[in-house]
N, C-alpha and C. Protein backbone atom coordinates (compact mmCIF):
# COMPACT_ATOMS: atom_id res chain seq x y z
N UNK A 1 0.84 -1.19 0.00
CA UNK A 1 0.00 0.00 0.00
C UNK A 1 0.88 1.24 0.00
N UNK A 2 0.40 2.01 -0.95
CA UNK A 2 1.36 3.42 -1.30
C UNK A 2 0.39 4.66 -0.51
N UNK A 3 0.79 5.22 0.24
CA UNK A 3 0.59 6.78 0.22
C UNK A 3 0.65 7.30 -0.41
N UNK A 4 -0.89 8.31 -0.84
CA UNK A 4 -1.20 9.63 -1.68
C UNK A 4 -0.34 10.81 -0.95
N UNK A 5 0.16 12.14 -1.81
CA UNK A 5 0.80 12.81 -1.39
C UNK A 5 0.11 13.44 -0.26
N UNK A 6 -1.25 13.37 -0.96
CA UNK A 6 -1.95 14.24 0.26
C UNK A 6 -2.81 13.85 0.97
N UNK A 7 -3.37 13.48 2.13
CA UNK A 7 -4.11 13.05 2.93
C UNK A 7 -4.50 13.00 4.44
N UNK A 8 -5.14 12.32 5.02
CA UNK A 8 -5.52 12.34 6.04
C UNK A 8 -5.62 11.30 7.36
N UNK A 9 -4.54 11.43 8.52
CA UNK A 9 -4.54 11.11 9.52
C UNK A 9 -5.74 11.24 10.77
N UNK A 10 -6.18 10.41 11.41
CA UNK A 10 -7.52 10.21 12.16
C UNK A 10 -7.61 9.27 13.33
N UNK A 11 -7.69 9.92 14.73
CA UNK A 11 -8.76 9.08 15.64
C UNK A 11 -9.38 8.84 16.03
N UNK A 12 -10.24 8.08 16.94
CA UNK A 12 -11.61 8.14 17.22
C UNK A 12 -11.78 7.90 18.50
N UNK A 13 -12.21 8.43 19.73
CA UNK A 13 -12.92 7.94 21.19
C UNK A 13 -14.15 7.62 21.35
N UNK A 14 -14.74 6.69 21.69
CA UNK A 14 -15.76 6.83 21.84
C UNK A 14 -16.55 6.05 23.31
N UNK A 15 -17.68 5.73 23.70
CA UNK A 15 -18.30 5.85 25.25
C UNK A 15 -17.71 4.30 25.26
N UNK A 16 -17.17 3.94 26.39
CA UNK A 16 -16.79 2.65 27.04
C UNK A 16 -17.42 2.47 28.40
N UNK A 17 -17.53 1.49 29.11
CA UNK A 17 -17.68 1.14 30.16
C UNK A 17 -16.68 0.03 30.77
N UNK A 18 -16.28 -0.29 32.01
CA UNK A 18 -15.63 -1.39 32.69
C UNK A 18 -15.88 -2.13 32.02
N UNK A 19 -15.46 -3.35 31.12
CA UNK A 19 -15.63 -4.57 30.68
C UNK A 19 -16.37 -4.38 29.25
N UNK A 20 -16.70 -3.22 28.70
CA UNK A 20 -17.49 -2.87 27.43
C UNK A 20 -16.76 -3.54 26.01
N UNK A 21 -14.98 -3.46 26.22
CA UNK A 21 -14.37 -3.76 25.12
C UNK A 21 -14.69 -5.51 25.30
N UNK A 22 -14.52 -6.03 26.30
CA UNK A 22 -14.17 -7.48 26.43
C UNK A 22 -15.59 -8.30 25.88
N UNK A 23 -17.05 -6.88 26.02
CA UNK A 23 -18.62 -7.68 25.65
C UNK A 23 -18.40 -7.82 24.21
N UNK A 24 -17.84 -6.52 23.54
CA UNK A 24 -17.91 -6.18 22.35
C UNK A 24 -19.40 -5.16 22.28
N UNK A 25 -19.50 -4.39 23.62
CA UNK A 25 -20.23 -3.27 23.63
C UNK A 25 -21.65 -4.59 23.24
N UNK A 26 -21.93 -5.36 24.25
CA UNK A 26 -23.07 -6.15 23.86
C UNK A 26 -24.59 -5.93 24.71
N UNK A 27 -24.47 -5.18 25.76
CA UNK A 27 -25.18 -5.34 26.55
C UNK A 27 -26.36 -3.79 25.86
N UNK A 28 -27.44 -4.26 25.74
CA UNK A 28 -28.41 -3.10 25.54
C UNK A 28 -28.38 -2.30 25.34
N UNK A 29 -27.68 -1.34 26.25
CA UNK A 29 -27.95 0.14 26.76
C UNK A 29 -26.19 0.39 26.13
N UNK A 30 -25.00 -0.29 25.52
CA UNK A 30 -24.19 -0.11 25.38
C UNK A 30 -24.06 0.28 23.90
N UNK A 31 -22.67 1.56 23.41
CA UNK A 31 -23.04 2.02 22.30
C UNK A 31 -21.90 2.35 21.92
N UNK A 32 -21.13 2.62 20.51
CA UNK A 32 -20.08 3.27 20.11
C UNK A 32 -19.82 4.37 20.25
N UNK A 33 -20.34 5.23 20.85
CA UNK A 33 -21.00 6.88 20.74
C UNK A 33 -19.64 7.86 20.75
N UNK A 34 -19.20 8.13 19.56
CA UNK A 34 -18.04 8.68 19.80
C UNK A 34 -18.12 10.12 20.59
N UNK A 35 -17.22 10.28 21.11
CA UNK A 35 -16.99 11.42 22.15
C UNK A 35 -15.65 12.48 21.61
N UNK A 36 -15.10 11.99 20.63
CA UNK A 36 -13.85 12.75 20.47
C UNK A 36 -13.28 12.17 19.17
N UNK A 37 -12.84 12.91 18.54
CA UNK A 37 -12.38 12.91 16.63
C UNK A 37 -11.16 14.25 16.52
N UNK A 38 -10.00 13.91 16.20
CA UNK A 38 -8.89 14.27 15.58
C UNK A 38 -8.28 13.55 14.55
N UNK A 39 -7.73 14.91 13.70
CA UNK A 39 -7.30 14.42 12.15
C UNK A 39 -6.43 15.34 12.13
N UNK A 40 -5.14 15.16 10.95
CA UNK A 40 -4.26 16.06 10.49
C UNK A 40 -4.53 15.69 8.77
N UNK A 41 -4.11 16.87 8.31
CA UNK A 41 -3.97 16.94 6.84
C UNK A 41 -3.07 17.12 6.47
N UNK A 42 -2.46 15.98 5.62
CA UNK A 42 -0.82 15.86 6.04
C UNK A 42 -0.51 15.97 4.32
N UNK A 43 0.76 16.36 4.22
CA UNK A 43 1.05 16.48 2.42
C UNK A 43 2.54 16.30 2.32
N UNK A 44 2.63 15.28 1.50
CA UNK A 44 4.49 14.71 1.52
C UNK A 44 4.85 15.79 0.57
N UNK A 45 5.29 16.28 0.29
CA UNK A 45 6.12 17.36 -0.48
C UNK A 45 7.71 17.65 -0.24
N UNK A 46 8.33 18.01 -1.60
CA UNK A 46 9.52 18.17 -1.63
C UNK A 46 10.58 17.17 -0.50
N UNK A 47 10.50 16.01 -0.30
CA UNK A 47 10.95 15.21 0.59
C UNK A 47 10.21 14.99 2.18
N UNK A 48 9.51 15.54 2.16
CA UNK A 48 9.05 16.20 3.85
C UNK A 48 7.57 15.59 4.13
N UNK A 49 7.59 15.22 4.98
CA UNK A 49 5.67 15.01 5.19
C UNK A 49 5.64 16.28 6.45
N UNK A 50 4.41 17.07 6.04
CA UNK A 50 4.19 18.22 6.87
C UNK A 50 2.78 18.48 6.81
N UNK A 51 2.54 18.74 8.29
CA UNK A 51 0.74 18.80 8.48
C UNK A 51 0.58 20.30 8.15
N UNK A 52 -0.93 20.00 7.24
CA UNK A 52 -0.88 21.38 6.52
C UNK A 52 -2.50 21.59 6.81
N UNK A 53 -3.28 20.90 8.35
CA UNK A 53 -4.43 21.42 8.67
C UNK A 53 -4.81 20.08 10.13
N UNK A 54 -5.42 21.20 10.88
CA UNK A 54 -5.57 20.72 12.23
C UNK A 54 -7.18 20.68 12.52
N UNK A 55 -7.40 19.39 12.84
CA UNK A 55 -9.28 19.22 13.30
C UNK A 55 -8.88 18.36 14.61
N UNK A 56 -9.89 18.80 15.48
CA UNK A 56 -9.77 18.19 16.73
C UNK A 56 -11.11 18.65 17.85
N UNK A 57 -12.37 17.98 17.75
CA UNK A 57 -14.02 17.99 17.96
C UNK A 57 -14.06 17.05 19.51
N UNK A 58 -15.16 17.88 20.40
CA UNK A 58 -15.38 16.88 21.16
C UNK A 58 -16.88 17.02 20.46
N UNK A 59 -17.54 15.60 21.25
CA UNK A 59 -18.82 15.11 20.24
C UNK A 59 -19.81 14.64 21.50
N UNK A 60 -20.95 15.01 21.97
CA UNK A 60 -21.87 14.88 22.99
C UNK A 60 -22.29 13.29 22.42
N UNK A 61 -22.40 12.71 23.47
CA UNK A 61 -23.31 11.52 22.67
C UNK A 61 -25.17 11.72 22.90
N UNK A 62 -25.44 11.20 21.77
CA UNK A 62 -27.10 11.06 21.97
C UNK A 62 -27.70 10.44 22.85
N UNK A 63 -26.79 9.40 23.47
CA UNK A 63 -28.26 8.26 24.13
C UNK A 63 -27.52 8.14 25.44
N UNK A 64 -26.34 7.81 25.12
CA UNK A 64 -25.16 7.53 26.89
C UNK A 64 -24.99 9.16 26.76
N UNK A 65 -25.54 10.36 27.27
CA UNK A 65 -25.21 11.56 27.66
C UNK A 65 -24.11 11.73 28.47
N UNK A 66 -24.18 10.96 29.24
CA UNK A 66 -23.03 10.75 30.84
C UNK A 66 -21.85 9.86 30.90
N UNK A 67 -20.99 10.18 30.68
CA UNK A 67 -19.83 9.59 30.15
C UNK A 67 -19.43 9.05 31.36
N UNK A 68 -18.99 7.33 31.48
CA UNK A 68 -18.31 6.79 32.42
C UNK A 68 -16.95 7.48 33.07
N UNK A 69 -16.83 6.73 34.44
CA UNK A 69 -15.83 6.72 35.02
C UNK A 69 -14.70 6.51 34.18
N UNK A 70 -14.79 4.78 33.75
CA UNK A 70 -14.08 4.50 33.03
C UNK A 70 -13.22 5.27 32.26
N UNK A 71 -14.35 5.82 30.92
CA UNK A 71 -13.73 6.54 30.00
C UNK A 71 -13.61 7.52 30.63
N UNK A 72 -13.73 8.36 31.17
CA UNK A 72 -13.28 9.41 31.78
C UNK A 72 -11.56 9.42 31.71
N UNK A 73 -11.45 8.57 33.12
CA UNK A 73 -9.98 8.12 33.19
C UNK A 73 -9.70 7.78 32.39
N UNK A 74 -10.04 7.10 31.18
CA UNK A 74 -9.47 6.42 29.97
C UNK A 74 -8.80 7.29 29.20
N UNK A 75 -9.48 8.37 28.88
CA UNK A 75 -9.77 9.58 28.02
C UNK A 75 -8.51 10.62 28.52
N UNK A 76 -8.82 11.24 29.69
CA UNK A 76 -8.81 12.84 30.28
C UNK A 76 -10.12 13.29 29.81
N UNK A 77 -11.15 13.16 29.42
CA UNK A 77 -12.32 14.28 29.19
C UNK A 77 -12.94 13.44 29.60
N UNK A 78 -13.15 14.90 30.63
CA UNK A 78 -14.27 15.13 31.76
C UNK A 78 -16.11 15.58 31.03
N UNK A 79 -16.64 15.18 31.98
CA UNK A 79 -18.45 15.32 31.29
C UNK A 79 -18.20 17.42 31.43
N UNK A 80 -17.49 17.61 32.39
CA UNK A 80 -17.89 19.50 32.30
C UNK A 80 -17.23 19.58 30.79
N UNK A 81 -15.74 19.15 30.33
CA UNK A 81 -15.67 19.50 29.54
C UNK A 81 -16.31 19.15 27.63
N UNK A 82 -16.72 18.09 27.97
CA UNK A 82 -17.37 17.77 26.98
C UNK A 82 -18.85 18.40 26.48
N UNK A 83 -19.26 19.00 27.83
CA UNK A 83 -20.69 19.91 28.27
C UNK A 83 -20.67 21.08 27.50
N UNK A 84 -19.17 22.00 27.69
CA UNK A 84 -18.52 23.20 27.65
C UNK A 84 -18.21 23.33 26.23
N UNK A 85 -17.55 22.41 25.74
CA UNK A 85 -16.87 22.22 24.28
C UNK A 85 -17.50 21.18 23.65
N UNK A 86 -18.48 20.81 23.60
CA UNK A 86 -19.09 19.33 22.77
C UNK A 86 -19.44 20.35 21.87
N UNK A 87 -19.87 19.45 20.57
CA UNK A 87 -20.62 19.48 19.75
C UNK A 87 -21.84 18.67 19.47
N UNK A 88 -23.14 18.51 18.50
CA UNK A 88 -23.74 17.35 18.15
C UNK A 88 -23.19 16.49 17.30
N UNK A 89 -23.40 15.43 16.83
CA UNK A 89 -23.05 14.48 16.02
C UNK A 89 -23.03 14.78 14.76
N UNK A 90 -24.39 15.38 14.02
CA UNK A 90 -24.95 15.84 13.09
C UNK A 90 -23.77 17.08 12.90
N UNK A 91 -23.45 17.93 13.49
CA UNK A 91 -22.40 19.19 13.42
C UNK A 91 -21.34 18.60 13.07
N UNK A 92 -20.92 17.82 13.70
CA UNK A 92 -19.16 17.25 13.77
C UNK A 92 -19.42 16.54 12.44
N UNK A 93 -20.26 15.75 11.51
CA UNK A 93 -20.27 14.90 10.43
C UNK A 93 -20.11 16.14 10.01
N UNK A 94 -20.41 16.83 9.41
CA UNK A 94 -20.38 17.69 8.51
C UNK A 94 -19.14 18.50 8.78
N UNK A 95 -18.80 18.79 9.30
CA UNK A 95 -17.31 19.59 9.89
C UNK A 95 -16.20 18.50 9.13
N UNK A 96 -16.64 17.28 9.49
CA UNK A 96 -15.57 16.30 8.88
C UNK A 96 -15.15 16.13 8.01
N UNK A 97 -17.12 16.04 7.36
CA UNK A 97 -16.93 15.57 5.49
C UNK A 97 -16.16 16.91 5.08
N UNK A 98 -16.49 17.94 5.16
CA UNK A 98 -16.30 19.18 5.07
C UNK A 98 -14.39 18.97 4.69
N UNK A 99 -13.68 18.96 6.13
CA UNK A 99 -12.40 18.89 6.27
C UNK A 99 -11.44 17.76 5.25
N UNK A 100 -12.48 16.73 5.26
CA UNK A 100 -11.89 15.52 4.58
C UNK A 100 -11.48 15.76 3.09
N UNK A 101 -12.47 16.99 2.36
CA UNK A 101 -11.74 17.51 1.37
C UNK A 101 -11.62 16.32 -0.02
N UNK A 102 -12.50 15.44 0.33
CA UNK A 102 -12.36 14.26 -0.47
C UNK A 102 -11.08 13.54 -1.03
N UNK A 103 -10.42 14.10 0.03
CA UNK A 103 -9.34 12.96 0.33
C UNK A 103 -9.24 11.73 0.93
N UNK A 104 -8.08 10.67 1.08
CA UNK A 104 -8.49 9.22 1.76
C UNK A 104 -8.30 9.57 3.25
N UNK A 105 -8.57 9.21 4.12
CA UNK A 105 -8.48 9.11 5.49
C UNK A 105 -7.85 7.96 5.92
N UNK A 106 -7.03 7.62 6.82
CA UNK A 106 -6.34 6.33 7.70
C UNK A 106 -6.58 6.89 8.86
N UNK A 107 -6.90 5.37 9.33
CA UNK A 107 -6.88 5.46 11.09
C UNK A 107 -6.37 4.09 11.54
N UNK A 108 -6.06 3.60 12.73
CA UNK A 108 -5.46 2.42 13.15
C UNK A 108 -6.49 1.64 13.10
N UNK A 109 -6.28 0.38 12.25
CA UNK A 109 -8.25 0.15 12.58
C UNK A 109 -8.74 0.35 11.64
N UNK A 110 -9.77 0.33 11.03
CA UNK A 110 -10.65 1.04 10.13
C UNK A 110 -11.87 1.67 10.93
N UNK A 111 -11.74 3.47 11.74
CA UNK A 111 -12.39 4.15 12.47
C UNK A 111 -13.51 3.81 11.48
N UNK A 112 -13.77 3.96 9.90
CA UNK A 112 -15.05 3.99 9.75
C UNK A 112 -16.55 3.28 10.33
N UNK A 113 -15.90 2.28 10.93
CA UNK A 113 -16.91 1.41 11.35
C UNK A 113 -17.64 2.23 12.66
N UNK A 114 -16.85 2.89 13.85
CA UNK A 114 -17.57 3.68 14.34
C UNK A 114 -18.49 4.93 14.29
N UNK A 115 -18.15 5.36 12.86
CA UNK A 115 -18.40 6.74 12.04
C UNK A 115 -20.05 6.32 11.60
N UNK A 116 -19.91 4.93 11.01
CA UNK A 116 -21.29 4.41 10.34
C UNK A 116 -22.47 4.26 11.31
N UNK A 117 -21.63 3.67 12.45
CA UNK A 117 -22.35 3.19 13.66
C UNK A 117 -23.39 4.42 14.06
N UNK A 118 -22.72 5.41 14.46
CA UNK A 118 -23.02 7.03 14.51
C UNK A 118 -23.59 7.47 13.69
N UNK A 119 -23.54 7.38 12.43
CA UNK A 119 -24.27 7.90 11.79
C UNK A 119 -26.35 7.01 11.82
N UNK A 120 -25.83 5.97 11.70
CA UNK A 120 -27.33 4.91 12.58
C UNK A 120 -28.12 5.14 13.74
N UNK A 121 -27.03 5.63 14.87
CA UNK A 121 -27.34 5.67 15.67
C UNK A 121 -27.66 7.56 16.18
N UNK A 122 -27.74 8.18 15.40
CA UNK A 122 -27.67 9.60 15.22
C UNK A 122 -29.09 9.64 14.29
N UNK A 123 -29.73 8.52 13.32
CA UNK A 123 -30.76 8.31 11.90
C UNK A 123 -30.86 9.37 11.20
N UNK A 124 -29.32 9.42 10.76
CA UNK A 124 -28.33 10.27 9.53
C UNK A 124 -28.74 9.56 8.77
N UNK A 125 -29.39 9.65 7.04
CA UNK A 125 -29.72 8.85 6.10
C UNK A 125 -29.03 9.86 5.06
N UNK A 126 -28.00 10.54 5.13
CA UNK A 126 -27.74 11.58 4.22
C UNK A 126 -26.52 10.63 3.32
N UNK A 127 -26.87 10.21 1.68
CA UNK A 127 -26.02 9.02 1.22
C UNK A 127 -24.71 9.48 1.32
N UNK A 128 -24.00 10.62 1.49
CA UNK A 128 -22.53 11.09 0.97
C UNK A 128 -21.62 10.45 2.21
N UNK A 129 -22.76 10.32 2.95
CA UNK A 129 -21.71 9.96 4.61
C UNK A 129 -21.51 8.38 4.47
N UNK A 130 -22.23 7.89 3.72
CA UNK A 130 -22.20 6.07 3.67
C UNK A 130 -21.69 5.86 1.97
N UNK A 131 -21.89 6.71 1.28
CA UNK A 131 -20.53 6.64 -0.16
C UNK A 131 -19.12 7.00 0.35
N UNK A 132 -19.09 8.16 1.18
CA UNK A 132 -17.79 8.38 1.78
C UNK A 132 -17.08 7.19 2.28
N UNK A 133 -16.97 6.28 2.62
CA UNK A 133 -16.80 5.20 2.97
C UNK A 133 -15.55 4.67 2.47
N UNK A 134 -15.53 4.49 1.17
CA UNK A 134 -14.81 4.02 0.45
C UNK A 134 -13.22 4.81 0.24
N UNK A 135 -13.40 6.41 1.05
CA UNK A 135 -12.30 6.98 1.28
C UNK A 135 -11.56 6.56 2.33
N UNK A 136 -12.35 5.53 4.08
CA UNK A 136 -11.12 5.00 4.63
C UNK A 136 -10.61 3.90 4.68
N UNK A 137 -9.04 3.67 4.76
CA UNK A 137 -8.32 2.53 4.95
C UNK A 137 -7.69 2.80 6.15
N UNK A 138 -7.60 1.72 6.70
CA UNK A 138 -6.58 1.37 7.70
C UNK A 138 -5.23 1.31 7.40
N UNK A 139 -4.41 1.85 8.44
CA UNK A 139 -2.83 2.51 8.29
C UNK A 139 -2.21 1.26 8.63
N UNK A 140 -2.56 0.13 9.10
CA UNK A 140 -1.71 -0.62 9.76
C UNK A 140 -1.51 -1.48 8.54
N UNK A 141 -2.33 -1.90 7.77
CA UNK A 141 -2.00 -2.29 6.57
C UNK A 141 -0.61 -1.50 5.77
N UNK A 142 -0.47 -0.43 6.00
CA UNK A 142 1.12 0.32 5.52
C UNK A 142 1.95 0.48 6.64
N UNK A 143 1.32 0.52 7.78
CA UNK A 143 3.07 0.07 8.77
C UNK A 143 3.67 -1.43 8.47
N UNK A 144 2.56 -2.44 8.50
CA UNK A 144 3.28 -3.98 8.24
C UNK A 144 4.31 -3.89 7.26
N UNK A 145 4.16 -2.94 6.04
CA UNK A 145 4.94 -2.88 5.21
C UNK A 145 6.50 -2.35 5.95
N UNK A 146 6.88 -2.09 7.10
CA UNK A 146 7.80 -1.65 7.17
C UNK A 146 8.26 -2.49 8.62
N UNK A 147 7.91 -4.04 8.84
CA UNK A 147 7.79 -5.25 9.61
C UNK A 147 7.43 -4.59 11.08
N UNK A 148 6.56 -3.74 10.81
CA UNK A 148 5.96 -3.11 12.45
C UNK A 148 4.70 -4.15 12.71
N UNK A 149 4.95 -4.69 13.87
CA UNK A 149 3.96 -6.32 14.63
C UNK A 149 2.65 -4.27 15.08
N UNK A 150 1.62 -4.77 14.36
CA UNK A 150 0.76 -3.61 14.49
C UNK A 150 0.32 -4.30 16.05
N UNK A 151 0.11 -5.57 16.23
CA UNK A 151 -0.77 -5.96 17.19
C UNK A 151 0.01 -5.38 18.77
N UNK A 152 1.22 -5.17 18.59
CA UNK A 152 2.20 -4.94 19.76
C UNK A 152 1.89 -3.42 20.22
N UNK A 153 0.80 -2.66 19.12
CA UNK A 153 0.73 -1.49 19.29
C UNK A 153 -0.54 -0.94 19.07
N UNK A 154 -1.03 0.50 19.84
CA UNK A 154 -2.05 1.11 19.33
C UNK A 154 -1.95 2.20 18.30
N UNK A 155 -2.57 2.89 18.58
CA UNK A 155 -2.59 4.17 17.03
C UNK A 155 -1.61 5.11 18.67
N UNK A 156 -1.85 5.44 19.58
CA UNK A 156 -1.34 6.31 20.55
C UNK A 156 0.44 5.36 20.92
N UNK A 157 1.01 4.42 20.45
CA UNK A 157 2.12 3.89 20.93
C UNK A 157 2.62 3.43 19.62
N UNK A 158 2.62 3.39 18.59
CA UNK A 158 3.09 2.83 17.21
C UNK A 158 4.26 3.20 17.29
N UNK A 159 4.52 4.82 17.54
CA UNK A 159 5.51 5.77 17.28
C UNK A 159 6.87 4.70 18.20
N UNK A 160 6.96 3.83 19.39
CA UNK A 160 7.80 3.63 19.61
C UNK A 160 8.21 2.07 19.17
N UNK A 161 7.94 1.70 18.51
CA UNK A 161 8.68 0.67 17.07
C UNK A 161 10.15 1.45 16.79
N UNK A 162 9.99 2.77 16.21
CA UNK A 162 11.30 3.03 15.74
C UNK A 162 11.90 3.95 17.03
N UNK A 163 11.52 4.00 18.54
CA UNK A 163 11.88 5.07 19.38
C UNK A 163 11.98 6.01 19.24
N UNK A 164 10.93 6.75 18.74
CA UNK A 164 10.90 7.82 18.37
C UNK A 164 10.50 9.00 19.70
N UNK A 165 11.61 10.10 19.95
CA UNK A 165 11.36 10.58 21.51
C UNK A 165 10.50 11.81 21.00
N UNK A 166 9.10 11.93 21.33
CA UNK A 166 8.32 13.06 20.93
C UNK A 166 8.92 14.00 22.10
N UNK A 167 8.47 15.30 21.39
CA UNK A 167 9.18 16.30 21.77
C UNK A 167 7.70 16.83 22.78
N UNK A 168 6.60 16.45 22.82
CA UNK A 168 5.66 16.57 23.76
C UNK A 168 4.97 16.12 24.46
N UNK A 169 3.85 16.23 25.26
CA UNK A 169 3.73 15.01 26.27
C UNK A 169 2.24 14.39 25.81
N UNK A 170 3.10 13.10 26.58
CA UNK A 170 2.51 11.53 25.39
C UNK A 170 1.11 11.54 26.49
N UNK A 171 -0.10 11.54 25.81
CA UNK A 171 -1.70 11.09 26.57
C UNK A 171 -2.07 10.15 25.60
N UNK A 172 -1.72 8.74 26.07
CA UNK A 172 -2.73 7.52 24.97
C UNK A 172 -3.74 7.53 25.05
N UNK A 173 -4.79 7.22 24.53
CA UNK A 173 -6.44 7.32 24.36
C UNK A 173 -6.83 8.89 24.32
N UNK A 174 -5.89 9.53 23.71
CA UNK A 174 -5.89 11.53 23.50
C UNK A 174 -6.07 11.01 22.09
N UNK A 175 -7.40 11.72 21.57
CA UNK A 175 -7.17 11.64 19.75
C UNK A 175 -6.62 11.99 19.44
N UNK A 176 -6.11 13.57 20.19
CA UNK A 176 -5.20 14.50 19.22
C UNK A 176 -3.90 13.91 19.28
N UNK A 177 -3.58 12.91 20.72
CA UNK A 177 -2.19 12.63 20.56
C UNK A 177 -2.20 11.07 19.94
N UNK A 178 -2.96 10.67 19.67
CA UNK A 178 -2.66 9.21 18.87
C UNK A 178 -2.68 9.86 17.35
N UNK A 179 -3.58 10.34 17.21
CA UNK A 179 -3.33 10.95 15.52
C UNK A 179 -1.63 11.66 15.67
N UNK A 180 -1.20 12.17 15.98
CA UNK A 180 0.00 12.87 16.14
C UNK A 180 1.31 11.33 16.25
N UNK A 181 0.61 10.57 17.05
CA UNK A 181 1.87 9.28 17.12
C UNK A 181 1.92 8.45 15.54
N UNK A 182 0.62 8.75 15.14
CA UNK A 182 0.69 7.87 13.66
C UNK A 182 1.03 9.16 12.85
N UNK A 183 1.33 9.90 12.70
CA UNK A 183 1.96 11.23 11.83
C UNK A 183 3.55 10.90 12.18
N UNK A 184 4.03 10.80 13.41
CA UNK A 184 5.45 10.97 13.83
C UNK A 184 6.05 9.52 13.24
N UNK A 185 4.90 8.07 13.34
CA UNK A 185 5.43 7.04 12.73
C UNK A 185 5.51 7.34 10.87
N UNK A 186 4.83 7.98 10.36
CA UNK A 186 5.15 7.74 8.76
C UNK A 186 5.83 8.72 8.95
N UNK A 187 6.25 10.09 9.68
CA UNK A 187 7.31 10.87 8.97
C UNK A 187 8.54 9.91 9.18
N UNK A 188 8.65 9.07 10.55
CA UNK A 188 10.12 8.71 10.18
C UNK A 188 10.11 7.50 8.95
N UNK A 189 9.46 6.97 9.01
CA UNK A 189 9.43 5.94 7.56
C UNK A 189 9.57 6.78 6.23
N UNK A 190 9.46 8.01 6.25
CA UNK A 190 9.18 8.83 5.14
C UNK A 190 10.68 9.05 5.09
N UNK A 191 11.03 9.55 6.22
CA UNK A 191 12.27 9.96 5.92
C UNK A 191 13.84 8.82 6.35
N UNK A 192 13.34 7.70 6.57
CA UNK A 192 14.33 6.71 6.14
C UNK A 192 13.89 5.80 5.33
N UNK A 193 13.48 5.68 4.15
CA UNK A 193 13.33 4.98 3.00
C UNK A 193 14.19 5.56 1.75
């Protein structure tokens, strides 16, 4: 898998509970409900990969309003701040498609599956958000290419495969800082190939 010059880096948070990952979010009242979305718009040029646009949304959920303990601690975002700075669902899709610029998107994972979920669970029937689709792939499919064990890692820890010492401070399950750890992993692949 080749990288387009220009494109788009992406994470996703969304509502957990104690034991939610291990049900597979099975129990009733349990939901994907994302809470938090960061992306960079990144463009390889003249030798260099350099972010050339910054998105970073908190997202109210519809049905779990009240964000666990769990994720809380999981996260750093707190229910005041998500209260203070949220958005709706319906706002943030469109902010996205908007940003996405009809470019491809990567995330660790293929985030789309939570995006769709949301959009269902939001009864978004607008077709561009479910044709859009076909713009994401998963990044880990192009780290393997460079013998990175993806499973040893998340989208927030990839970056230390090659030890890479970020110059700021590391919050895993931070969208803005897992999107930023998968930016710091392809610049150095970018720039030792």
């Amino acid at each position: 898998m080749n990288l387009p010059n220009k494109f788009i880096l992406f994470d996703t948070e969304f509502t957990a509970w104690e034991g939610s990952q291990e049900r597979n979010w099975s129990l009733d009242w349990e939901h994907r409900e994302l809470i938090s979305v960061s992306a960079l718009k990144v463009e390889f040029k003249e030798n260099k990969l350099s972010i050339i646009e910054k998105f970073n949304y908190l997202i109210i959920p519809s049905i779990n309003y009240r964000l666990s303990d769990y994720i809380m601690n999981l996260t750093g975002i707190t229910q005041t701040e998500l209260e203070k700075k949220g958005i709706s669902f319906k706002e943030f899709i469109e902010k996205f498609y908007k940003f996405s610029d009809n470019l491809n998107l990567y995330s660790y994972g293929n985030d789309y599956i939570e995006i769709e979920e949301n959009l269902y669970l939001n009864k978004i029937k607008c077709l561009k958000y479910y044709d859009w689709k076909k713009r994401f792939f998963d990044i880990t499919t192009f780290f393997k290419q460079y013998s990175i064990n993806t499973r040893n890692y998340t989208s927030g820890t990839v970056y230390k495969h090659f030890n890479i010492k970020p110059e700021q401070e590391i919050s895993v399950h931070d969208s803005e800082w897992d999107t930023y750890s998968l930016y710091l992993t392809i610049k150095h692949i970018y720039l030792n190939i």
